[in-house]
PDB file of N, CA and C in Angstrom:
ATOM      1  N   UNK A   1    -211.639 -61.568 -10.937  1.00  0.00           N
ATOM      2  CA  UNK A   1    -210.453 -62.363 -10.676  1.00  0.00           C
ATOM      3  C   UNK A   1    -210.838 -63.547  -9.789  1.00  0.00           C
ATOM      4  N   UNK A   2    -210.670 -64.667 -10.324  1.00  0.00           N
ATOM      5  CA  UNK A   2    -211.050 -66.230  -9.049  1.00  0.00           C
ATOM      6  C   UNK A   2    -210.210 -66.159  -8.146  1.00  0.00           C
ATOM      7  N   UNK A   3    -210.670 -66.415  -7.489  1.00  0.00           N
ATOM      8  CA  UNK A   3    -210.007 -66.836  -5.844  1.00  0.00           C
ATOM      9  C   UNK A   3    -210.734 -67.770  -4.774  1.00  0.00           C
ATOM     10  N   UNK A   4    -210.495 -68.158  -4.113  1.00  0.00           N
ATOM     11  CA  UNK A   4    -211.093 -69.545  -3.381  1.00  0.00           C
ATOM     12  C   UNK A   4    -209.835 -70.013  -1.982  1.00  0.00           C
ATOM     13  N   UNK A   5    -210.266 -70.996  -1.673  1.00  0.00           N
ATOM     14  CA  UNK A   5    -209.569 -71.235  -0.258  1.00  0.00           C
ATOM     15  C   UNK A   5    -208.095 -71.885  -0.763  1.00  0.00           C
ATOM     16  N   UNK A   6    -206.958 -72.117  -0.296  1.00  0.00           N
ATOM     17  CA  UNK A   6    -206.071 -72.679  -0.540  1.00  0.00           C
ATOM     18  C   UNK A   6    -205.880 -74.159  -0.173  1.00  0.00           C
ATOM     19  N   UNK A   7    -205.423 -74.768  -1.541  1.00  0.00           N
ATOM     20  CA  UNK A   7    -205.711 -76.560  -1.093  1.00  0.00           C
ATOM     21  C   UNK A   7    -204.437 -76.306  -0.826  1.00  0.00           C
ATOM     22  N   UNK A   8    -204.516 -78.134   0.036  1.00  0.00           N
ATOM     23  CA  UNK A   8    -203.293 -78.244   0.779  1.00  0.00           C
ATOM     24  C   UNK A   8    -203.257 -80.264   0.635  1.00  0.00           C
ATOM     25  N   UNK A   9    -201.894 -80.882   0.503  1.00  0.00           N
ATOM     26  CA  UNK A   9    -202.079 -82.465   0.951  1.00  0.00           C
ATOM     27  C   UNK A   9    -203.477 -83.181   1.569  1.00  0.00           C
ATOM     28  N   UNK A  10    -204.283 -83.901   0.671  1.00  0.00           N
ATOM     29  CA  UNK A  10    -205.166 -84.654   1.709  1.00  0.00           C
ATOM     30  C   UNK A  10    -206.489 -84.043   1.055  1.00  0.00           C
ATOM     31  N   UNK A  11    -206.683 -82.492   0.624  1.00  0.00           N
ATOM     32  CA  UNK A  11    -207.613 -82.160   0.219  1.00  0.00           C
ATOM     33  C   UNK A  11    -208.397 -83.056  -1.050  1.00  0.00           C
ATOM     34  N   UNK A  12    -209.520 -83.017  -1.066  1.00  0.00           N
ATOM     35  CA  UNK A  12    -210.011 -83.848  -1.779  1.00  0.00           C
ATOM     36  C   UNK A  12    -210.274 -83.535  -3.311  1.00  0.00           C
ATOM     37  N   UNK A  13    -210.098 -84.000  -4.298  1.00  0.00           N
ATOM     38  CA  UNK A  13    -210.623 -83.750  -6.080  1.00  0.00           C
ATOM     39  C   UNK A  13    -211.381 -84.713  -6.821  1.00  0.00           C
ATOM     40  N   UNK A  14    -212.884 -85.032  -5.990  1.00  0.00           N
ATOM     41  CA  UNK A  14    -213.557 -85.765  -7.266  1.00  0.00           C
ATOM     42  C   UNK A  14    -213.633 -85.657  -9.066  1.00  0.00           C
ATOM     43  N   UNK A  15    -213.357 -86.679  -9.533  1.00  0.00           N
ATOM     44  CA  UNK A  15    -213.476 -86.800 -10.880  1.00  0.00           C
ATOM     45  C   UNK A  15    -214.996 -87.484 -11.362  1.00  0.00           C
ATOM     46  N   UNK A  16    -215.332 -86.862 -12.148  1.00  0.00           N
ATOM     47  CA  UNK A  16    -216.811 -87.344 -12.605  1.00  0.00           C
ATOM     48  C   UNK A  16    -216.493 -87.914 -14.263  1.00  0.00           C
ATOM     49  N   UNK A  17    -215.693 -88.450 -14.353  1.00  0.00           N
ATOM     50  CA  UNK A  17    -215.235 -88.666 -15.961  1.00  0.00           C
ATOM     51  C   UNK A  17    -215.105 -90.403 -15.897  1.00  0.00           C
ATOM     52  N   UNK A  18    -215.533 -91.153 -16.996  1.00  0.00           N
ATOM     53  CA  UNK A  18    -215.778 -92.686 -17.188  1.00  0.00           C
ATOM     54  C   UNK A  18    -214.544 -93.032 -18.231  1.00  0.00           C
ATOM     55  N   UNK A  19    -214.301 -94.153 -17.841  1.00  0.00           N
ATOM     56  CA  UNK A  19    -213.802 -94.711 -18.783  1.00  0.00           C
ATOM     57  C   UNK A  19    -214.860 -95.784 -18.993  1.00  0.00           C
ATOM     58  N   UNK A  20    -215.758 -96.012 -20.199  1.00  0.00           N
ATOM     59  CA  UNK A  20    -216.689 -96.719 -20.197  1.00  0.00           C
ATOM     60  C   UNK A  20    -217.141 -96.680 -19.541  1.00  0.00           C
ATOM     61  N   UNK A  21    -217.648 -97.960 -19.071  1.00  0.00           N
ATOM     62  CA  UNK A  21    -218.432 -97.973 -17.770  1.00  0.00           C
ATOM     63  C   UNK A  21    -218.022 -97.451 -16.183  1.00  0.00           C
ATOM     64  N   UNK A  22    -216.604 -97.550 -16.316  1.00  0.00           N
ATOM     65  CA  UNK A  22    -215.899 -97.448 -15.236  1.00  0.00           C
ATOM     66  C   UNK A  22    -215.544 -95.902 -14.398  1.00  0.00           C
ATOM     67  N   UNK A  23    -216.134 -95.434 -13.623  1.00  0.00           N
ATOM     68  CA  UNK A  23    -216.049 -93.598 -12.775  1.00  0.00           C
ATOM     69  C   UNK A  23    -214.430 -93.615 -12.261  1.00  0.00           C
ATOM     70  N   UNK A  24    -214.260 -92.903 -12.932  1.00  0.00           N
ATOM     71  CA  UNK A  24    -212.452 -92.036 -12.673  1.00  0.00           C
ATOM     72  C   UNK A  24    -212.410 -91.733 -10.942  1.00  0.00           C
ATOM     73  N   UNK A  25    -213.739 -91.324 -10.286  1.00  0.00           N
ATOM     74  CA  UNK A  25    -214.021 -91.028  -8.433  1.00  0.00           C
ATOM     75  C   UNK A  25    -212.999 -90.145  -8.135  1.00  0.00           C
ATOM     76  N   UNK A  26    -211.695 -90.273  -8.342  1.00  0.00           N
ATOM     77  CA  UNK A  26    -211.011 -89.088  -7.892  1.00  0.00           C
ATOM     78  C   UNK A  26    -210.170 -89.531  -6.106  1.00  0.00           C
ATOM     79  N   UNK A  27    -209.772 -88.775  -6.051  1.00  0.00           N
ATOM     80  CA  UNK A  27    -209.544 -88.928  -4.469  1.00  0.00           C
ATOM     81  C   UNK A  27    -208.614 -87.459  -3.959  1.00  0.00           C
ATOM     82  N   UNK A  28    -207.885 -87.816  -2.894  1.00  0.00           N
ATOM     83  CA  UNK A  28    -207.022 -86.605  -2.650  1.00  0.00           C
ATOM     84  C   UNK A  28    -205.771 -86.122  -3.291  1.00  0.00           C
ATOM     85  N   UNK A  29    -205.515 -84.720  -2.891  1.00  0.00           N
ATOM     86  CA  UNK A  29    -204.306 -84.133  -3.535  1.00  0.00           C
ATOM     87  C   UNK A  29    -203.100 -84.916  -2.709  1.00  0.00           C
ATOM     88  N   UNK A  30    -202.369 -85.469  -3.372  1.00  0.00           N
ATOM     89  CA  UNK A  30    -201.017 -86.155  -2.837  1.00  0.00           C
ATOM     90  C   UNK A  30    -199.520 -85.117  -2.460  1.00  0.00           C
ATOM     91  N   UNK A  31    -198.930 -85.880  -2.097  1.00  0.00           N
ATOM     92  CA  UNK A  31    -197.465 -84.722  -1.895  1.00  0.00           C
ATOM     93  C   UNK A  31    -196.554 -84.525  -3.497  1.00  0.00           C
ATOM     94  N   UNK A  32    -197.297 -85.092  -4.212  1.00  0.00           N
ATOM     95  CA  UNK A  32    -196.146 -85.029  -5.417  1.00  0.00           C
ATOM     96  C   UNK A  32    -196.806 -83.595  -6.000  1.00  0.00           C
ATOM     97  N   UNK A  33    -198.319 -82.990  -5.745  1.00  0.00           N
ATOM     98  CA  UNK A  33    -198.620 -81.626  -6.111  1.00  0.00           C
ATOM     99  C   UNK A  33    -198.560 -80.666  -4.893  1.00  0.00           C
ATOM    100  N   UNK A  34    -197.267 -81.196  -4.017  1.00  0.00           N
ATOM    101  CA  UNK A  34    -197.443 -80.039  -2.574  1.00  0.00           C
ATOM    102  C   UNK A  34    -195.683 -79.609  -2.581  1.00  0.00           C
ATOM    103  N   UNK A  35    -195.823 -78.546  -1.459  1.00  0.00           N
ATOM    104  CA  UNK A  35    -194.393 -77.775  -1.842  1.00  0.00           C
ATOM    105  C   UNK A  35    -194.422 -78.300  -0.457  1.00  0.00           C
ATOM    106  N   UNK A  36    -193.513 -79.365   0.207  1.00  0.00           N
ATOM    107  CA  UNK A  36    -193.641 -79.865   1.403  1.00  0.00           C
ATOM    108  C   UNK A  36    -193.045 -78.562   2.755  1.00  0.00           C
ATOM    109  N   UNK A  37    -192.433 -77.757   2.483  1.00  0.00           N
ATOM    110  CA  UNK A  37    -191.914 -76.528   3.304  1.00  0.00           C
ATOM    111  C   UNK A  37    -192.844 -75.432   3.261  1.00  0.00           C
ATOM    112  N   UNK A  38    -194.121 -75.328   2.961  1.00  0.00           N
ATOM    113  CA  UNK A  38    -194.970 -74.582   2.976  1.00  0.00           C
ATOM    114  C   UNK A  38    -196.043 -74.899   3.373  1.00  0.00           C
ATOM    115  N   UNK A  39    -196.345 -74.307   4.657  1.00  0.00           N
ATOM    116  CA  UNK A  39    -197.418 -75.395   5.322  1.00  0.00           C
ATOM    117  C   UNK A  39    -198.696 -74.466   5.400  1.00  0.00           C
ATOM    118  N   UNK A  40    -200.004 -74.968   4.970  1.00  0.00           N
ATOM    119  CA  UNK A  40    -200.625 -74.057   5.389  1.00  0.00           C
ATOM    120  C   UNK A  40    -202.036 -75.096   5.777  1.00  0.00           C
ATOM    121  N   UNK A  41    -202.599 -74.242   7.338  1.00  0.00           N
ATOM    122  CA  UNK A  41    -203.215 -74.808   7.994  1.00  0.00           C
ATOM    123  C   UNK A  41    -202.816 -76.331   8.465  1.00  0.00           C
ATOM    124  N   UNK A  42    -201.341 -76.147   8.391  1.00  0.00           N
ATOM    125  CA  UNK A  42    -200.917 -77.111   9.211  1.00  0.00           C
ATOM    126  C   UNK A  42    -200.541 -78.401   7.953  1.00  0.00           C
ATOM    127  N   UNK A  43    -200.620 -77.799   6.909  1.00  0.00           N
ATOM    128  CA  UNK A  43    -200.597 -79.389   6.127  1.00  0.00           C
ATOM    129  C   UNK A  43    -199.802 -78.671   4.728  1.00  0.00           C
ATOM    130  N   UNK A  44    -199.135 -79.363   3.691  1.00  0.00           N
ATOM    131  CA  UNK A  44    -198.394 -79.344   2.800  1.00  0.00           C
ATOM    132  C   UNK A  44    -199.407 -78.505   1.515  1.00  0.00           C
ATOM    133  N   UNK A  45    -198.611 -77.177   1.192  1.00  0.00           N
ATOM    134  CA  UNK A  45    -199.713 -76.198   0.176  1.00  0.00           C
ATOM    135  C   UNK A  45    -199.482 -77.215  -0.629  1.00  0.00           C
ATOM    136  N   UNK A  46    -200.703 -77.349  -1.587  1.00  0.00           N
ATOM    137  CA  UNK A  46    -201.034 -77.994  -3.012  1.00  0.00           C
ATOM    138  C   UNK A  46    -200.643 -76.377  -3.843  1.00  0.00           C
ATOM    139  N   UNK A  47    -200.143 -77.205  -5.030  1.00  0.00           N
ATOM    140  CA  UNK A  47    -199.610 -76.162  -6.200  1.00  0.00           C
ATOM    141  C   UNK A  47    -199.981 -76.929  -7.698  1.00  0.00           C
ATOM    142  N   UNK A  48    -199.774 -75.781  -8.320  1.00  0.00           N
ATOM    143  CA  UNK A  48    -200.845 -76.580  -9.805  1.00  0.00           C
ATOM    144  C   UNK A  48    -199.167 -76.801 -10.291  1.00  0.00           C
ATOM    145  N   UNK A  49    -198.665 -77.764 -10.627  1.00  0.00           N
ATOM    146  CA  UNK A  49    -197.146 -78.264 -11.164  1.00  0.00           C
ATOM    147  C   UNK A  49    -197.232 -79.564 -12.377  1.00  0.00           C
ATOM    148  N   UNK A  50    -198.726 -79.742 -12.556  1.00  0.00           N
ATOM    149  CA  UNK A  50    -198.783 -80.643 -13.757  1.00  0.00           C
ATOM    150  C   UNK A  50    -198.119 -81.786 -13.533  1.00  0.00           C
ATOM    151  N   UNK A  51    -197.576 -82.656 -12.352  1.00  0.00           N
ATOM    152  CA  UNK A  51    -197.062 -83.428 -12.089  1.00  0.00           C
ATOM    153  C   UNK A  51    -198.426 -84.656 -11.963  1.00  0.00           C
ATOM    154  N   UNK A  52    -198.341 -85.593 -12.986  1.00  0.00           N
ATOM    155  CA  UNK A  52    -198.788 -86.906 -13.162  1.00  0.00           C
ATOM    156  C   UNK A  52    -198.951 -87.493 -10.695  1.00  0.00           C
ATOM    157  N   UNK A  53    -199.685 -88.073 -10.716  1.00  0.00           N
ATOM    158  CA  UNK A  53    -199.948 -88.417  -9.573  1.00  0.00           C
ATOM    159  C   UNK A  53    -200.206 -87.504  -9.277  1.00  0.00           C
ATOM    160  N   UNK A  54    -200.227 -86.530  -9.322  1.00  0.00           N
ATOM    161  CA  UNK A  54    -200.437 -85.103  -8.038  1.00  0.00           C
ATOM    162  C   UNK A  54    -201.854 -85.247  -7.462  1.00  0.00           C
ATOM    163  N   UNK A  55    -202.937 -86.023  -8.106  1.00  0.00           N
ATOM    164  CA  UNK A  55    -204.045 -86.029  -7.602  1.00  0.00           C
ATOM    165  C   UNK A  55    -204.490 -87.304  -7.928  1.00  0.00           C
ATOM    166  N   UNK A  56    -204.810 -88.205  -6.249  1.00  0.00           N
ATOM    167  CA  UNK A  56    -205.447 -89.823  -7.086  1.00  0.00           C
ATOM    168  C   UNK A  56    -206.627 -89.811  -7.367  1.00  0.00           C
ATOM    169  N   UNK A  57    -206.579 -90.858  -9.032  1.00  0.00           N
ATOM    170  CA  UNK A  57    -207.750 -91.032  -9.355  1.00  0.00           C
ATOM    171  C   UNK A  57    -207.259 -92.611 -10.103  1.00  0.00           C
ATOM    172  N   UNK A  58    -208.114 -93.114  -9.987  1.00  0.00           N
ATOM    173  CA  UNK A  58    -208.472 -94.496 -10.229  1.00  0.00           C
ATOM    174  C   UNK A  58    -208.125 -94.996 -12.045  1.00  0.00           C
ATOM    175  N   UNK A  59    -208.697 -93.911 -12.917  1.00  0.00           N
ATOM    176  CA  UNK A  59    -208.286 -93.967 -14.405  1.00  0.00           C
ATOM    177  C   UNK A  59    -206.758 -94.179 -14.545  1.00  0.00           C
ATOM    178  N   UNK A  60    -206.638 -94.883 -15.900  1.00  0.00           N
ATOM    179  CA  UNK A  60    -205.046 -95.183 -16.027  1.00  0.00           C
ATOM    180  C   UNK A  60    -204.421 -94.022 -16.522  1.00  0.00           C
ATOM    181  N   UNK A  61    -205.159 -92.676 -16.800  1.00  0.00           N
ATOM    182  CA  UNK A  61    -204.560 -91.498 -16.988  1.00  0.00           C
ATOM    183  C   UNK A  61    -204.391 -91.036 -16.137  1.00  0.00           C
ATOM    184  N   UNK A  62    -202.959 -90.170 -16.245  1.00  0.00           N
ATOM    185  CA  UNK A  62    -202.927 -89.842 -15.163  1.00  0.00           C
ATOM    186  C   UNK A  62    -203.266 -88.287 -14.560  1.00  0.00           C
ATOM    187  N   UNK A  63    -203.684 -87.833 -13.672  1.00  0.00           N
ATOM    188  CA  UNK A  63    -204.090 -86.598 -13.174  1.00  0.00           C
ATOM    189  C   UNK A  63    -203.049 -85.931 -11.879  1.00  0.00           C
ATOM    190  N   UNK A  64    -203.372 -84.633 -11.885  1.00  0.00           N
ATOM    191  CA  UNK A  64    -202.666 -83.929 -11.095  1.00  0.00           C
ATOM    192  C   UNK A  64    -203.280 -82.709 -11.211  1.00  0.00           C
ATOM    193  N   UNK A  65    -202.702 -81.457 -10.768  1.00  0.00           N
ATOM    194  CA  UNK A  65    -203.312 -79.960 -10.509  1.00  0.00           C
ATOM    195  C   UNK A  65    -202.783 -79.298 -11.519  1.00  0.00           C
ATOM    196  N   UNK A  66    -204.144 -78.912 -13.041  1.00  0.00           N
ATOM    197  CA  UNK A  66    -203.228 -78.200 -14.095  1.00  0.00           C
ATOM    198  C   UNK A  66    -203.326 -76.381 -13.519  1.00  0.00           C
ATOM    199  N   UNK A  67    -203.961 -76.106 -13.064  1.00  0.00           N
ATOM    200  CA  UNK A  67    -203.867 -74.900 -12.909  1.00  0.00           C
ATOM    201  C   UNK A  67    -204.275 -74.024 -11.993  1.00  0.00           C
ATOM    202  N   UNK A  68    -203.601 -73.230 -11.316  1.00  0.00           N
ATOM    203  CA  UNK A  68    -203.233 -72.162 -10.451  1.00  0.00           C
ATOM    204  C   UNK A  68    -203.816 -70.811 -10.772  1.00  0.00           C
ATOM    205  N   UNK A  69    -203.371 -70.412  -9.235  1.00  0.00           N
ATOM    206  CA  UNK A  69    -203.343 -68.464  -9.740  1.00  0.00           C
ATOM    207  C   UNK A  69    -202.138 -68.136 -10.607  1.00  0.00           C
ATOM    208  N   UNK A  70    -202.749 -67.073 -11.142  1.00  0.00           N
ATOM    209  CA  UNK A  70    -201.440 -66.731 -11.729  1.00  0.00           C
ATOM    210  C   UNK A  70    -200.901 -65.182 -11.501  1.00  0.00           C
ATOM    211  N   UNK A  71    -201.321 -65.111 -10.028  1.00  0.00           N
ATOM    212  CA  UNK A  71    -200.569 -64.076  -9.155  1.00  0.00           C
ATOM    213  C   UNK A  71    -199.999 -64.361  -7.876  1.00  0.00           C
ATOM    214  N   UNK A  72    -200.172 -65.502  -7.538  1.00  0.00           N
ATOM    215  CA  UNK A  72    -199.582 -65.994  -6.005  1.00  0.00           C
ATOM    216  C   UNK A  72    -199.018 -67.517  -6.086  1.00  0.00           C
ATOM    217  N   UNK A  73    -197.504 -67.503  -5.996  1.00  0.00           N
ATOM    218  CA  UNK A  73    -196.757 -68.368  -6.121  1.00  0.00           C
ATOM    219  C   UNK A  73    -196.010 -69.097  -5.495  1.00  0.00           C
ATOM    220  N   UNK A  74    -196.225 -70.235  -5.238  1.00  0.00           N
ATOM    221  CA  UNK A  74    -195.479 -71.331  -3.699  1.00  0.00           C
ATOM    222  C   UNK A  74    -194.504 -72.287  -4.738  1.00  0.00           C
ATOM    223  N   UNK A  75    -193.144 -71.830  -3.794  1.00  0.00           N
ATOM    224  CA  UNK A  75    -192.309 -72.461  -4.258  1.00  0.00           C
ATOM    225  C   UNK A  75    -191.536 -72.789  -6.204  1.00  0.00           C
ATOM    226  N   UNK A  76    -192.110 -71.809  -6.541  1.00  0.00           N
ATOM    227  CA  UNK A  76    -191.988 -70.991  -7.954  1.00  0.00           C
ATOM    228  C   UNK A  76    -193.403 -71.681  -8.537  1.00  0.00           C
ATOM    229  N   UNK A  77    -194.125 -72.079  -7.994  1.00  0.00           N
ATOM    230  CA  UNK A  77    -195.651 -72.868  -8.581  1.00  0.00           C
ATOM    231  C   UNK A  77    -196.612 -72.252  -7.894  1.00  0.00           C
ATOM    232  N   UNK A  78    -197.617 -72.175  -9.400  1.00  0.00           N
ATOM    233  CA  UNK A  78    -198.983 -71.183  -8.827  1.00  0.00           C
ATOM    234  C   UNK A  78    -199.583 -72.051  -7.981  1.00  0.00           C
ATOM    235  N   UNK A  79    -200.258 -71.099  -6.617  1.00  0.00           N
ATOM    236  CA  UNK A  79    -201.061 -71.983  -5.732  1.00  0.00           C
ATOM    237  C   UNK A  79    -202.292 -72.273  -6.057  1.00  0.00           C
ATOM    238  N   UNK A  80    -202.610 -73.793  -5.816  1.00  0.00           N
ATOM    239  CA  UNK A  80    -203.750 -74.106  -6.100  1.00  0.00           C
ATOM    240  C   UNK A  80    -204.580 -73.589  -5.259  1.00  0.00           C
ATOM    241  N   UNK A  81    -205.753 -73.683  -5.806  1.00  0.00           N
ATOM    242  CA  UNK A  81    -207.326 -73.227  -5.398  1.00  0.00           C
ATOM    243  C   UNK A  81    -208.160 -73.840  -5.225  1.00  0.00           C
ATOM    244  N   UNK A  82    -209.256 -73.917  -4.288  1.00  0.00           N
ATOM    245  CA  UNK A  82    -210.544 -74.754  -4.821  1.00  0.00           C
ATOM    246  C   UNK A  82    -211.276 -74.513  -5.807  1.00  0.00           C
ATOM    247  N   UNK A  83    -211.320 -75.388  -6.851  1.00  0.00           N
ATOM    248  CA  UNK A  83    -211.806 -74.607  -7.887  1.00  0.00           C
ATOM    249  C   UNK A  83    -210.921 -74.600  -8.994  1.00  0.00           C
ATOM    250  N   UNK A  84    -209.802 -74.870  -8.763  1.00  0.00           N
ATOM    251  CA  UNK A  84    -208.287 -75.023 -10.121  1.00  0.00           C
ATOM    252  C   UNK A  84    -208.945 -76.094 -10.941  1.00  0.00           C
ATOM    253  N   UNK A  85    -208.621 -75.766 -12.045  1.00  0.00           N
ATOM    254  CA  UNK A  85    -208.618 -77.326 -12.711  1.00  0.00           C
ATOM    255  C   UNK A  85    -207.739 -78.654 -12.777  1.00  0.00           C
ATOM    256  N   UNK A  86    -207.684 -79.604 -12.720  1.00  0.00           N
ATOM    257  CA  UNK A  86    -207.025 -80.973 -12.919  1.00  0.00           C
ATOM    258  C   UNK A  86    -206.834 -80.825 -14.290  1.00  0.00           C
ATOM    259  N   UNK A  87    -206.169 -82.117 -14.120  1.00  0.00           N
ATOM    260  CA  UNK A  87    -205.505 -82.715 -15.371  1.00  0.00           C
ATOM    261  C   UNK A  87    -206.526 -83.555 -16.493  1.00  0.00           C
ATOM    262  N   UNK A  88    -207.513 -83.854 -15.328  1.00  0.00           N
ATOM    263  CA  UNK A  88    -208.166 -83.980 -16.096  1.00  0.00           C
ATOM    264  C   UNK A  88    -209.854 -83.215 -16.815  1.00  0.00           C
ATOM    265  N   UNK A  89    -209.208 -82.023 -16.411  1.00  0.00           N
ATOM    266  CA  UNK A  89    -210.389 -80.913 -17.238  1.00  0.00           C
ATOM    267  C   UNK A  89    -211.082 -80.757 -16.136  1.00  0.00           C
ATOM    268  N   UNK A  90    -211.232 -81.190 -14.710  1.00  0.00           N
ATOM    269  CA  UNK A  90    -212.541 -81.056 -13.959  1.00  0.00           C
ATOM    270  C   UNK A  90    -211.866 -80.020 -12.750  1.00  0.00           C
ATOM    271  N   UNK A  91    -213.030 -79.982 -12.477  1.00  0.00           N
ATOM    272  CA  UNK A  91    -212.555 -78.225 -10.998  1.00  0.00           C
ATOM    273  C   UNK A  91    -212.367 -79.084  -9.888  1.00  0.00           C
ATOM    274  N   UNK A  92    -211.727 -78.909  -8.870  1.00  0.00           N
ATOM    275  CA  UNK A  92    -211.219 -79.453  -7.568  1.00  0.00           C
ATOM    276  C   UNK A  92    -212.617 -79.082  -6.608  1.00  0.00           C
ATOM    277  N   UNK A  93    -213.273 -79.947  -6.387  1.00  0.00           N
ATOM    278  CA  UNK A  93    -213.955 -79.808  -5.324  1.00  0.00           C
ATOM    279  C   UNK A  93    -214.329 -81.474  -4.705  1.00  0.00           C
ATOM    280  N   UNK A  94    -214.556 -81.746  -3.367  1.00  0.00           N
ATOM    281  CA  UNK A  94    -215.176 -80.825  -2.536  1.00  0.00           C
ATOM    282  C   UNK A  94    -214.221 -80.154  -1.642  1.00  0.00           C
ATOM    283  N   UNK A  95    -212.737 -80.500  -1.842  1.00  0.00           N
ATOM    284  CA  UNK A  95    -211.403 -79.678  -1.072  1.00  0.00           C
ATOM    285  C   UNK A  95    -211.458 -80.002   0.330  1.00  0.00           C
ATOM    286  N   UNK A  96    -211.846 -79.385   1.598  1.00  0.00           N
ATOM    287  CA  UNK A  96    -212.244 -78.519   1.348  1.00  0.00           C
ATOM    288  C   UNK A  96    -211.170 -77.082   1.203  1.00  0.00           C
ATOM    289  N   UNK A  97    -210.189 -77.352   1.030  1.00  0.00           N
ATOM    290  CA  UNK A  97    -209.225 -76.355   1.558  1.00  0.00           C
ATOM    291  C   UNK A  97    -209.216 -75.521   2.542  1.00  0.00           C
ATOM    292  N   UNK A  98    -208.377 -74.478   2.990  1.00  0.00           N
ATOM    293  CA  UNK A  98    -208.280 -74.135   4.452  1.00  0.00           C
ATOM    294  C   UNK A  98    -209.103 -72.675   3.898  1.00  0.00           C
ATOM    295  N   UNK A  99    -209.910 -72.679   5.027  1.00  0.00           N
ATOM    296  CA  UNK A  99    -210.817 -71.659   4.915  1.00  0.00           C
ATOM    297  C   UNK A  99    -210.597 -70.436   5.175  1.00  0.00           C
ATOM    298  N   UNK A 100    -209.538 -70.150   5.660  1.00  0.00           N
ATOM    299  CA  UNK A 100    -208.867 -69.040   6.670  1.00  0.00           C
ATOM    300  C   UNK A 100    -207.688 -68.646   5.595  1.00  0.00           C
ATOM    301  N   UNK A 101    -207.214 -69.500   4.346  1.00  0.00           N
ATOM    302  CA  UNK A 101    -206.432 -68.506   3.194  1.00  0.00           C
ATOM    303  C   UNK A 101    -206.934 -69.047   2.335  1.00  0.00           C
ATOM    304  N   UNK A 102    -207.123 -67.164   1.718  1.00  0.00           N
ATOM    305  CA  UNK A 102    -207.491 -67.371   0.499  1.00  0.00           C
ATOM    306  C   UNK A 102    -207.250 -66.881  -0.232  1.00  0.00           C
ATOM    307  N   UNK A 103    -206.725 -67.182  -1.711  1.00  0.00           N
ATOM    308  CA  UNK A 103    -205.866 -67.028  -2.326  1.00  0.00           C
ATOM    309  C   UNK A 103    -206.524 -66.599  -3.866  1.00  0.00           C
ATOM    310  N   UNK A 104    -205.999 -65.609  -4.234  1.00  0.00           N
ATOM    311  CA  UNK A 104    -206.652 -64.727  -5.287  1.00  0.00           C
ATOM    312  C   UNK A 104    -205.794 -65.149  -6.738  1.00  0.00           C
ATOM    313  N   UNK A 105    -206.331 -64.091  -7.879  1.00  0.00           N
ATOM    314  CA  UNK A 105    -205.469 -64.101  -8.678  1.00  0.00           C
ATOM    315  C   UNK A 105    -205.463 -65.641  -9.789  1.00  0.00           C
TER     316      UNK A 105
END
């Protein structure tokens, strides 16, 4: 069963994907993939909610957190992981997410 630390607002999701010549780079998880009343380690849980922006990246597609546990649930949305996949096919790292929960399932 995967499990990994719990992302939260701010955590980071490089993208390694081109548009041509051009690197997608990625950046952090935004509040449009966070349940803002659920705070953990002090900052807004990230949740996999398929919401477009949820994660910036530079490509004109848009990305966000496709997927969660699918046993532990914030705000009726599976919590993301380090390690979830994006929107755009790639795993969330380098996060780092909070090291102190970790979230299974």
């Amino acid at each position: 069963m995967p499990m990994g630390p719990a992302l939260r607002a701010g955590d980071v999701a490089l993208c390694s994907l081109f548009d041509g010549p051009k690197p997608h780079v990625g950046g952090p998880i935004t509040p449009a993939a966070t349940v803002p009343t659920v705070l953990i380690g002090g900052m807004p849980a990230a949740v996999a909610n398929n919401i477009p922006g949820g994660v910036a990246c530079v490509s004109p597609a848009p990305n966000g957190i496709a997927m969660g546990s699918v046993t532990v649930m914030i705000g009726n949305f599976p919590a993301a992981r380090l390690g979830d996949l994006t929107m755009h096919g790639q795993p969330i790292a380098p996060g780092p997410g909070c090291p102190t929960v970790i979230i299974g399932g």
